[in-house]
N, C-alpha and C. Protein backbone atom coordinates (compact mmCIF):
# COMPACT_ATOMS: atom_id res chain seq x y z
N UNK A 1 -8.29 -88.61 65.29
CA UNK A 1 -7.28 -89.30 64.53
C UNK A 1 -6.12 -88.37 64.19
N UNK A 2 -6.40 -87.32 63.60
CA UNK A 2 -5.44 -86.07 63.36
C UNK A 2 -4.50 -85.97 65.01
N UNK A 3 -4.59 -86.06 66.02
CA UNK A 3 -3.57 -85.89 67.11
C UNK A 3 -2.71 -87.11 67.12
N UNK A 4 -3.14 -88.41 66.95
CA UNK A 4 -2.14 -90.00 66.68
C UNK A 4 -1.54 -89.27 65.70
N UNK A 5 -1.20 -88.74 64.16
CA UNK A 5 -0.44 -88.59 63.31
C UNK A 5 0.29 -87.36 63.81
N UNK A 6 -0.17 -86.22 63.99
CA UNK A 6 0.74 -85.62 64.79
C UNK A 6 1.46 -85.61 65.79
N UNK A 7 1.25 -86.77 66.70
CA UNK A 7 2.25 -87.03 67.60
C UNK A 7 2.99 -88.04 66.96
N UNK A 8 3.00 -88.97 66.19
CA UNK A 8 3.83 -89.50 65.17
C UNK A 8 4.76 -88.73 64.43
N UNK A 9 4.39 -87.54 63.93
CA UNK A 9 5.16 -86.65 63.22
C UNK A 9 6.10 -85.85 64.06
N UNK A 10 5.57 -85.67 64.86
CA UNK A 10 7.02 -84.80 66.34
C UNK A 10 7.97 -85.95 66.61
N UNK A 11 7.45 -86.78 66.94
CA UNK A 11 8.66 -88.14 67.53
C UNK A 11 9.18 -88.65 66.23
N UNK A 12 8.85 -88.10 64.94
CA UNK A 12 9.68 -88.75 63.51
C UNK A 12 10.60 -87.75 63.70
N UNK A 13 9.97 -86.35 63.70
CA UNK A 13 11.44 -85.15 64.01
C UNK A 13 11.96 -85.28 65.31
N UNK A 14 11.80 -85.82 66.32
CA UNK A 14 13.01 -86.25 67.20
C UNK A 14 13.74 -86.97 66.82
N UNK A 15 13.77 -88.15 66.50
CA UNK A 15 14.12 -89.00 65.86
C UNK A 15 15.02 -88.88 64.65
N UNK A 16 14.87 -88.15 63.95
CA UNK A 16 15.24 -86.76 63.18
C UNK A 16 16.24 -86.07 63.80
N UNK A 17 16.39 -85.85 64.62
CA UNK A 17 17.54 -84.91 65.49
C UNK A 17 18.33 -85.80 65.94
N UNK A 18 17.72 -86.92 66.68
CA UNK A 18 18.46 -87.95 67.08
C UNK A 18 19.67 -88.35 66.51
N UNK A 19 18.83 -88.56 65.38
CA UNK A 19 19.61 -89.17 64.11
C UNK A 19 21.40 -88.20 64.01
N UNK A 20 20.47 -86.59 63.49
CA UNK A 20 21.47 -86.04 63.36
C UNK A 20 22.80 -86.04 64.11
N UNK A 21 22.16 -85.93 65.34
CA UNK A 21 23.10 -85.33 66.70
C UNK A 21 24.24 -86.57 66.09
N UNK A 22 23.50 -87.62 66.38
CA UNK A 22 24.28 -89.59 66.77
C UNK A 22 25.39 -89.36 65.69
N UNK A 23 24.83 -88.97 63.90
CA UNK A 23 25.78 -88.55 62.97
C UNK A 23 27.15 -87.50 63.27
N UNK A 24 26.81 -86.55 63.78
CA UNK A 24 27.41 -85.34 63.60
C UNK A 24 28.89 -85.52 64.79
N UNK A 25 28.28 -85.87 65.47
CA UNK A 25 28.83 -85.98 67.09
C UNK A 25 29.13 -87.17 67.62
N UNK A 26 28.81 -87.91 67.13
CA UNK A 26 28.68 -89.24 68.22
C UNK A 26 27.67 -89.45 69.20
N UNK A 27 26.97 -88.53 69.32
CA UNK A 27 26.24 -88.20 70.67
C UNK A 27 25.16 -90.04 71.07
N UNK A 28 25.18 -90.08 71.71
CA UNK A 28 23.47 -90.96 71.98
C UNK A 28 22.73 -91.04 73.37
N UNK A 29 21.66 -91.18 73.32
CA UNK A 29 20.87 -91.18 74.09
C UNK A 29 21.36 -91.71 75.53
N UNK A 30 21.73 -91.03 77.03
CA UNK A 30 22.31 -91.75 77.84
C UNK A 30 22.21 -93.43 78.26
N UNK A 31 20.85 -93.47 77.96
CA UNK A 31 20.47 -95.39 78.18
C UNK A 31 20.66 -96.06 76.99
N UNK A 32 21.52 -95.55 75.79
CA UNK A 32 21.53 -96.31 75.17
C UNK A 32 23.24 -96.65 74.99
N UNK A 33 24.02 -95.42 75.58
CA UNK A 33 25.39 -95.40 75.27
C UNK A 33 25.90 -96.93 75.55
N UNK A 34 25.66 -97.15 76.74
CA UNK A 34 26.18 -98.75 76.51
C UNK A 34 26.08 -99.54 75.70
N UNK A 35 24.98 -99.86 75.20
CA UNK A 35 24.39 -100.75 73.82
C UNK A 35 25.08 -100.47 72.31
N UNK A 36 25.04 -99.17 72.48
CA UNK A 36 25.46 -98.80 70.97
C UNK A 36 27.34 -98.86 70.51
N UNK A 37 27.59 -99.35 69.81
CA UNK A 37 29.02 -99.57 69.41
C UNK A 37 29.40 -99.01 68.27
N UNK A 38 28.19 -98.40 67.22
CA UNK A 38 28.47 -97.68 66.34
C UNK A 38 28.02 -96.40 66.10
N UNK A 39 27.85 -95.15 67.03
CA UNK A 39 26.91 -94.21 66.74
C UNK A 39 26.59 -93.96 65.27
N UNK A 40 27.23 -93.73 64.63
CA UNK A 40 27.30 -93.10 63.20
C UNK A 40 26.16 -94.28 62.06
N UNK A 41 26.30 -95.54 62.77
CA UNK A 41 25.33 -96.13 62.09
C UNK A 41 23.73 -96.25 62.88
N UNK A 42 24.18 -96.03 63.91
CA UNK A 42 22.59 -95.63 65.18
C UNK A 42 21.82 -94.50 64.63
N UNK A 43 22.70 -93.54 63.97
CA UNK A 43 22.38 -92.39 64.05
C UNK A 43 21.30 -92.48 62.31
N UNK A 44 22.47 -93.31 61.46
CA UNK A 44 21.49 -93.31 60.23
C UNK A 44 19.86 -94.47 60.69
N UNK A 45 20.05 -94.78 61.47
CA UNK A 45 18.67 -96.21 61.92
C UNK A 45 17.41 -95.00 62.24
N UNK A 46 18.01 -93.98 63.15
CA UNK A 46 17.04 -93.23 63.86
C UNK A 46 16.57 -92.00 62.91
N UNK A 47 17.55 -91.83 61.66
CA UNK A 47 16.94 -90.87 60.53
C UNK A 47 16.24 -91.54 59.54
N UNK A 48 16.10 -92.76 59.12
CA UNK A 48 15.36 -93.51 58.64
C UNK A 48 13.90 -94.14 59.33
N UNK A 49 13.65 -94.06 60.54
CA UNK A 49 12.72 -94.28 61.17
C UNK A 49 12.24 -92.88 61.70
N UNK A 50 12.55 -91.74 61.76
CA UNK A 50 12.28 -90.77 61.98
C UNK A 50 11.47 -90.03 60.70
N UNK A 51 12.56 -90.04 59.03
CA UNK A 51 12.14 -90.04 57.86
C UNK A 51 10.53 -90.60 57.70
N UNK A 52 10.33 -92.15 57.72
CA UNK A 52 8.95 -92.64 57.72
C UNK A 52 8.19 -92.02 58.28
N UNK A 53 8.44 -92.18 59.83
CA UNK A 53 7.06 -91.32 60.12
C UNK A 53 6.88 -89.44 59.95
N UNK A 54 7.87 -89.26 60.10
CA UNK A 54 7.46 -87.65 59.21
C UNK A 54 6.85 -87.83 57.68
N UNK A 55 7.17 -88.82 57.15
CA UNK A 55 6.48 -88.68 55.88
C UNK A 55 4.79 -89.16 55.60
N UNK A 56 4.67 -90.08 56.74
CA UNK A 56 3.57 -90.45 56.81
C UNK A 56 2.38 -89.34 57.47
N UNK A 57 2.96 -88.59 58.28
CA UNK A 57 2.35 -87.66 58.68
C UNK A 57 2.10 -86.44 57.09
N UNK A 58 3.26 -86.02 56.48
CA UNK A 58 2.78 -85.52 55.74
C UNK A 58 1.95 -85.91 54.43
N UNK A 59 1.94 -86.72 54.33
CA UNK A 59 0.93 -87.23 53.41
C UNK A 59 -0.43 -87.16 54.03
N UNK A 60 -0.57 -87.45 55.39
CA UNK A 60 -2.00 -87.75 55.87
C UNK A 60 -2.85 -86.12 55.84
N UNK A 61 -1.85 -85.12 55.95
CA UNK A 61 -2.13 -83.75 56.14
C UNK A 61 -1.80 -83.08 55.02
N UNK A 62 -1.45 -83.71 53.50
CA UNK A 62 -1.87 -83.32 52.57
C UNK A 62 -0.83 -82.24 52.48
N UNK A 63 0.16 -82.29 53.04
CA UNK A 63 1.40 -81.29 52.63
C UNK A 63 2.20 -81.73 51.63
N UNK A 64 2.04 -82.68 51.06
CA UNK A 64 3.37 -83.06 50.18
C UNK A 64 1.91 -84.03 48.86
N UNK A 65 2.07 -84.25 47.78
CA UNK A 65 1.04 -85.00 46.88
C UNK A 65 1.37 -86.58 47.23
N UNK A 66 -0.21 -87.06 47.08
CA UNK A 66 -0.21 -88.58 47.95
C UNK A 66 -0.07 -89.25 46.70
N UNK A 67 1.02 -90.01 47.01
CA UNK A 67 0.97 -91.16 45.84
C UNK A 67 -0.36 -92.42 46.41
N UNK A 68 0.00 -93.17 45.59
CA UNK A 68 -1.06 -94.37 45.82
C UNK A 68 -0.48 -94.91 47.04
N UNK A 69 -1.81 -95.43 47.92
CA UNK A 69 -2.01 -96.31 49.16
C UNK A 69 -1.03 -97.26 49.40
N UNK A 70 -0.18 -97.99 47.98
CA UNK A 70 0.17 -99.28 47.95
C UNK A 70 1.72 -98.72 48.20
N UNK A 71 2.15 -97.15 47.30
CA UNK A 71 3.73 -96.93 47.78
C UNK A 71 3.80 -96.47 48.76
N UNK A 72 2.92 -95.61 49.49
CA UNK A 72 2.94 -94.82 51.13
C UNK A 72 3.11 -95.90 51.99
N UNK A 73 1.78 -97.55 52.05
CA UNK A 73 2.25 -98.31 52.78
C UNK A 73 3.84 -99.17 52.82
N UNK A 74 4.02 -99.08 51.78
CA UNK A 74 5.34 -100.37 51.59
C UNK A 74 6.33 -99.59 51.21
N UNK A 75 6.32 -97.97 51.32
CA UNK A 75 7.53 -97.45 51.61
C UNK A 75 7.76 -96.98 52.59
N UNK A 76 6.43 -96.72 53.34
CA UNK A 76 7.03 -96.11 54.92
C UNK A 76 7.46 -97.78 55.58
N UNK A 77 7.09 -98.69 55.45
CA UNK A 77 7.28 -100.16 56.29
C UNK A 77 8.59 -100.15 55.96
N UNK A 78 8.78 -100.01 54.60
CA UNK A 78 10.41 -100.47 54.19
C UNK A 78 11.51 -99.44 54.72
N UNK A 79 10.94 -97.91 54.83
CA UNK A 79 12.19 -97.23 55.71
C UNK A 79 12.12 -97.61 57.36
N UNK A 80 11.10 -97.79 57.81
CA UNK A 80 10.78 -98.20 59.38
C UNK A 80 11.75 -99.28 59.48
N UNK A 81 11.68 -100.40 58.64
CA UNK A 81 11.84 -101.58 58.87
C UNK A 81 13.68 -101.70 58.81
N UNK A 82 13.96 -100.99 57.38
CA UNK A 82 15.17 -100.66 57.39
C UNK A 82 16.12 -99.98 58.36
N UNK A 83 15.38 -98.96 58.97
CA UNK A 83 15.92 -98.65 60.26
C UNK A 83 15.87 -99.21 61.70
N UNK A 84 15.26 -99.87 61.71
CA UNK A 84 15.18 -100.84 62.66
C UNK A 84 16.42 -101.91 62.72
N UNK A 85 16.26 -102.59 61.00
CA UNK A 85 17.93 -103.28 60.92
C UNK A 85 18.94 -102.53 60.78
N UNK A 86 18.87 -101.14 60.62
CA UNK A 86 20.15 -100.64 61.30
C UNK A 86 20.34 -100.66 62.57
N UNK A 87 19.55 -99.64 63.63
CA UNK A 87 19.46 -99.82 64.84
C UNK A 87 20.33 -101.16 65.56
N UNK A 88 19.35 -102.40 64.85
CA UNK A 88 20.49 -103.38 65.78
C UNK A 88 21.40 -103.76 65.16
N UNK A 89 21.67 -103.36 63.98
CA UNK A 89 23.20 -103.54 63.51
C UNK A 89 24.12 -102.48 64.34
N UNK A 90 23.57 -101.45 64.64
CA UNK A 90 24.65 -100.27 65.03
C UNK A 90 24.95 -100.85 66.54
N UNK A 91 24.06 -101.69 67.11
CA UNK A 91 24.36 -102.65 68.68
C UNK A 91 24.90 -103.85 68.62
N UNK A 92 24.76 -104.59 67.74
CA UNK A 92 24.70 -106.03 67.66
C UNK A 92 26.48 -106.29 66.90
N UNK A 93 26.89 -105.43 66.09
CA UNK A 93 28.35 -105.53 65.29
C UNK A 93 29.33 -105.80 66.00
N UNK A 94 30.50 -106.03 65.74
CA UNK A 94 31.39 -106.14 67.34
C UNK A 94 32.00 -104.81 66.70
N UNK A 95 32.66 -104.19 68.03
CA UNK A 95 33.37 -102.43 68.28
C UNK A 95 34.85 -102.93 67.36
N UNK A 96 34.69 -101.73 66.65
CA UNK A 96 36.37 -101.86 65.77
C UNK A 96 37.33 -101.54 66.73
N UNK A 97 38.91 -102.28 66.52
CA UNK A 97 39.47 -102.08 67.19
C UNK A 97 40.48 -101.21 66.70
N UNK A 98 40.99 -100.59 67.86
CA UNK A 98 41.89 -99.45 67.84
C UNK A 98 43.27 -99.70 68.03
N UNK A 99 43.82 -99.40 67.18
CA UNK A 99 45.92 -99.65 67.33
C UNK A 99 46.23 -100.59 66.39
């Protein structure tokens, strides 16, 4: 069970970088450049879904103090979930226009 949460926890810190890069730069993932119309809001979707599962990992490994069962579940769902409705907000918005 300990290797599922740690490979959860590496792809939360990609995700994590992701995030950053998409913020910092504009950057995104080459298969996604088409799709995406807002990096800067892609970028906060993929640090919020990256956030959850790094946090879930650290709780499971006892690095950080475990709150109760009931806020770990329904706060990691609610940042997952939240980033997710960013994600397709940062695709789905129409592109601002320029001039």
């Amino acid at each position: 069970m300990e290797w599922v949460v740690g490979v959860g926890t590496v792809l939360g810190l990609l995700f994590m970088a992701l995030g950053v890069a998409s913020i910092r730069t504009g950057w995104t993932l080459p298969w996604a450049r088409r799709h995406v119309r807002h990096p800067r809001l892609y970028g906060t979707g993929a640090l919020l879904i990256g956030t959850s599962c790094v946090l879930q990992g650290l709780f499971y490994f006892d690095a950080l103090p475990t709150p109760s069962w009931e806020a770990r579940f329904f706060g990691g769902n609610g940042l997952l979930l939240g980033g997710l409705l960013v994600l397709a907000a940062s695709q789905l918005l129409p592109a601002r226009r320029k001039g």
